[in-house]
Protein backbone atom coordinates (compact mmCIF):
# COMPACT_ATOMS: atom_id res chain seq x y z
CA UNK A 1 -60.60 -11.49 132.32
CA UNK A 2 -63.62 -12.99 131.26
CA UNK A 3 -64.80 -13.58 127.61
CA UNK A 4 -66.92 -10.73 126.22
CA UNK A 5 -70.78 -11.64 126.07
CA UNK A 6 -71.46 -12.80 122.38
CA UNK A 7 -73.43 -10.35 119.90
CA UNK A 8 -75.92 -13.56 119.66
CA UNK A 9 -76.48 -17.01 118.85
CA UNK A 10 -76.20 -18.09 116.02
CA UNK A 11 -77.51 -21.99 114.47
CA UNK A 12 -75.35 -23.10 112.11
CA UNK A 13 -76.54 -25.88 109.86
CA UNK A 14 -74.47 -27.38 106.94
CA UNK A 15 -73.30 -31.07 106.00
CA UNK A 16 -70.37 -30.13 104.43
CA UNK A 17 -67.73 -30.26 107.55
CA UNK A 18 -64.89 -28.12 106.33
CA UNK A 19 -67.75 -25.31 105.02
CA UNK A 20 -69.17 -25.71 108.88
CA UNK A 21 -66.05 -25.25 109.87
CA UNK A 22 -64.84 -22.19 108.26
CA UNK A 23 -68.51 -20.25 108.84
CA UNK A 24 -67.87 -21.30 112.45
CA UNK A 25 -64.59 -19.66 112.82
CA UNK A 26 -65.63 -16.66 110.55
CA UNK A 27 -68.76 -16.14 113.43
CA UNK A 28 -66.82 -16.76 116.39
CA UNK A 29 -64.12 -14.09 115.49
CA UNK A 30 -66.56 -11.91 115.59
CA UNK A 31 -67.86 -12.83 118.63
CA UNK A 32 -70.79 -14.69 118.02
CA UNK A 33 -71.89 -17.99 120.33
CA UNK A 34 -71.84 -20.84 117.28
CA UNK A 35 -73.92 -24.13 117.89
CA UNK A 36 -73.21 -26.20 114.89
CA UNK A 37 -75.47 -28.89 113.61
CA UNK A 38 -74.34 -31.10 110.54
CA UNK A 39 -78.39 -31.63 109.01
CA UNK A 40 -81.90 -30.00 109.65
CA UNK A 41 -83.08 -32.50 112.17
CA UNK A 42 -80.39 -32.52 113.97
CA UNK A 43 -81.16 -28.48 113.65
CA UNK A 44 -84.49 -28.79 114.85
CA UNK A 45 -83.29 -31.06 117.98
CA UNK A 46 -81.63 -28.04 118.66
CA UNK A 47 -84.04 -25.43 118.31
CA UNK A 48 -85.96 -27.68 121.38
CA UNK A 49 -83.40 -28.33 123.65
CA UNK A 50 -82.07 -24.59 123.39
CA UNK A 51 -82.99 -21.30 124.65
CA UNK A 52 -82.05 -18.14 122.94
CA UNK A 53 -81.32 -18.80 119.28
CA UNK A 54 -81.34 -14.94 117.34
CA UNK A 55 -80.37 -17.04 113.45
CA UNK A 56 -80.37 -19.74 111.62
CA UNK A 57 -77.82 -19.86 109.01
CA UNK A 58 -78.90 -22.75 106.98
CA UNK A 59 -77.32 -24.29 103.53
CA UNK A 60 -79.95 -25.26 101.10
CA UNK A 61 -79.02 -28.43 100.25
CA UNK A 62 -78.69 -30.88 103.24
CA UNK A 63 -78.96 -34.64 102.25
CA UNK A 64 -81.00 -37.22 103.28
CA UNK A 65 -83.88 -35.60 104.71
CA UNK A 66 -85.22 -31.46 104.99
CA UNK A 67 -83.74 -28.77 103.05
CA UNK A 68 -82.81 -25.86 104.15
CA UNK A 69 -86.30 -24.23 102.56
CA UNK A 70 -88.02 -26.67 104.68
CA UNK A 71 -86.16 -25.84 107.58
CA UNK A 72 -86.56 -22.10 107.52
CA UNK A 73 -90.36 -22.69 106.99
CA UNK A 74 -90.47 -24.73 110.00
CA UNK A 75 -88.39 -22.75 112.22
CA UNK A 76 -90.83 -19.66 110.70
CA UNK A 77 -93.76 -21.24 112.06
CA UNK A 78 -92.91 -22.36 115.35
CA UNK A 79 -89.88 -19.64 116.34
CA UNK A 80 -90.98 -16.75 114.21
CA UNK A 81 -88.38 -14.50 116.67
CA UNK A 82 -85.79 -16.32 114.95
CA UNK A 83 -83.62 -15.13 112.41
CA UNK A 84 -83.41 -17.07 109.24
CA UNK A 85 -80.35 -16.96 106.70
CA UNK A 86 -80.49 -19.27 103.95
CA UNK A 87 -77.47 -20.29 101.60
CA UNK A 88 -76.42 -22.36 98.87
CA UNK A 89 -74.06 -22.13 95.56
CA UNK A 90 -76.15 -24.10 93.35
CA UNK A 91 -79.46 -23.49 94.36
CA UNK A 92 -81.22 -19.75 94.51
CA UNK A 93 -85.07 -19.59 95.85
CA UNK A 94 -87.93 -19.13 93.97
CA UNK A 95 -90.98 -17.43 94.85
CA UNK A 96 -92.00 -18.78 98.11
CA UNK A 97 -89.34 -21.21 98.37
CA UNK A 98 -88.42 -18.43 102.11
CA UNK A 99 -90.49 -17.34 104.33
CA UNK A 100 -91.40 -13.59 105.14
CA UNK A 101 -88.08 -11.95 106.86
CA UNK A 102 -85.70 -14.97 105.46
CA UNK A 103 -82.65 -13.80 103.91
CA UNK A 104 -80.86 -15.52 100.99
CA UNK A 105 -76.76 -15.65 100.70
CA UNK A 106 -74.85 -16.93 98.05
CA UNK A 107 -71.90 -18.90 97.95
CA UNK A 108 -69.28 -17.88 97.88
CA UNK A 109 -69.63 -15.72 100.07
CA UNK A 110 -66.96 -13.14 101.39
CA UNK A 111 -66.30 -12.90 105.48
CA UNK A 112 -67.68 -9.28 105.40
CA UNK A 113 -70.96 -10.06 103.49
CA UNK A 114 -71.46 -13.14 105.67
CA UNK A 115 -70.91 -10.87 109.02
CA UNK A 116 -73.54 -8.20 107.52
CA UNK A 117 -76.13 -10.35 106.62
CA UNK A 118 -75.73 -12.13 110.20
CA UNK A 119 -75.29 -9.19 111.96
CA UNK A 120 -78.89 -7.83 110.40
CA UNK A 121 -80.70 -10.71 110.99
CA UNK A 122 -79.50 -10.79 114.93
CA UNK A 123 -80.46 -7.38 115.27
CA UNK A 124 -84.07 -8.05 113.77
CA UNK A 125 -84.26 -11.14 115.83
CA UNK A 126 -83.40 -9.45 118.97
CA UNK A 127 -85.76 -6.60 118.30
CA UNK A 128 -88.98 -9.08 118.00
CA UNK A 129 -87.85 -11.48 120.77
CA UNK A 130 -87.50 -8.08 123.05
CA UNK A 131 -91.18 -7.15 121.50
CA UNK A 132 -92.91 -10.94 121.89
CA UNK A 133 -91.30 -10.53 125.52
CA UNK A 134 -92.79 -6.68 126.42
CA UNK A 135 -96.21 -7.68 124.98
CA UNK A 136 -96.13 -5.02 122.11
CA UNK A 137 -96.14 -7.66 119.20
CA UNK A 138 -95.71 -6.32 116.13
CA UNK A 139 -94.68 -7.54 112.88
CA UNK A 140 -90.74 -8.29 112.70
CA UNK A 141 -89.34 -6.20 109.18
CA UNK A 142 -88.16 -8.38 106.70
CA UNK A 143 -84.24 -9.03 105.98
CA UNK A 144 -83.78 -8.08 102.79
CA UNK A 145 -82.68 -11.07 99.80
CA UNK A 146 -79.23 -10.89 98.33
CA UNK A 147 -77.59 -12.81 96.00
C-alpha cells in the first residue's frame, strides 16, 4: 500500500534541534511532507532548489544571520504563493515586522493550534498557486495573526 499523498509541503525553519524535531513529527502525523532547514539561508537554499513549497513555518529568532521577519519578507517578495507562519516565545511582531497574509504563532504552542494555523495557511497557499497557475491572479486573503 502506498503512502497517502501529503496535505502539502511544509518548510520548516528553526535552530533549535529538539524544537525542529518535535514540529517535524507533530506535521508528519498529520500527513504533511516536512523539509527541515536549521537557519534562514539554509531556508532560502531551499526555496531555490525546490518545487512546490505551500508554508513556511519559521521561528523568529535564528542566530547568526536573517530572522525569521526577514525571511518571511523575502520569501513574500519573491514566492508570494507561499504560505508564511511565523513563531517565537520571546519575540511578538510589531507593526510591519510580517508581511500581508503572514501569520504569527506563539510558543508554546499546542499540537492542535499548530495543525490549524498550518492547515489554513496550506489551504490559502494552494488556492493562489492554483490562481497564479489558471491566469486569474487575484489577491491571496490574509491568514489571520494569533497569539
Amino acid at each position: 500500500m502506498s503512502d497517502p499523498k501529503p496535505l502539502g509541503v511544509i518548510l520548516l525553519v528553526e535552530d533549535e534541534p529538539l524544537v525542529r524535531l518535535v514540529a517535524a513529527e507533530i506535521l508528519m502525523e498529520a500527513q504533511f511532507r516536512v523539509i527541515e532547514a536549521a537557519d534562514a539561508e539554509e531556508a532560502l537554499t531551499v526555496l531555490k532548489a525546490e518545487i512546490g513549497i505551500d508554508v513556511v513555518f519559521s521561528d523568529v529568532e535564528m542566530p547568526p544571520g536573517i530572522s525569521g521577519y526577514d525571511l518571511a519578507w523575502q520569501v513574500h517578495r519573491h514566492w508570494p504563493w507561499i504560505g508564511l507562519l511565523v513563531t517565537s516565545g520571546r519575540e511578538w511582531p510589531r507593526e510591519n515586522d510580517l508581511p500581508p497574509g503572514a501569520a504569527f504563532l506563539g510558543k508554546p504552542y499546542s499540537q492542535a493550534t499548530l495543525l490549524s494555523h498550518v492547515r489554513a495557511a496550506v489551504e490559502t497557499a494552494q488556492a493562489a498557486r492554483a490562481r497564479s497557475q489558471s491566469g486569474t491572479g487575484g489577491a491571496t486573503p490574509p491568514v489571520p495573526k494569533t497569539a
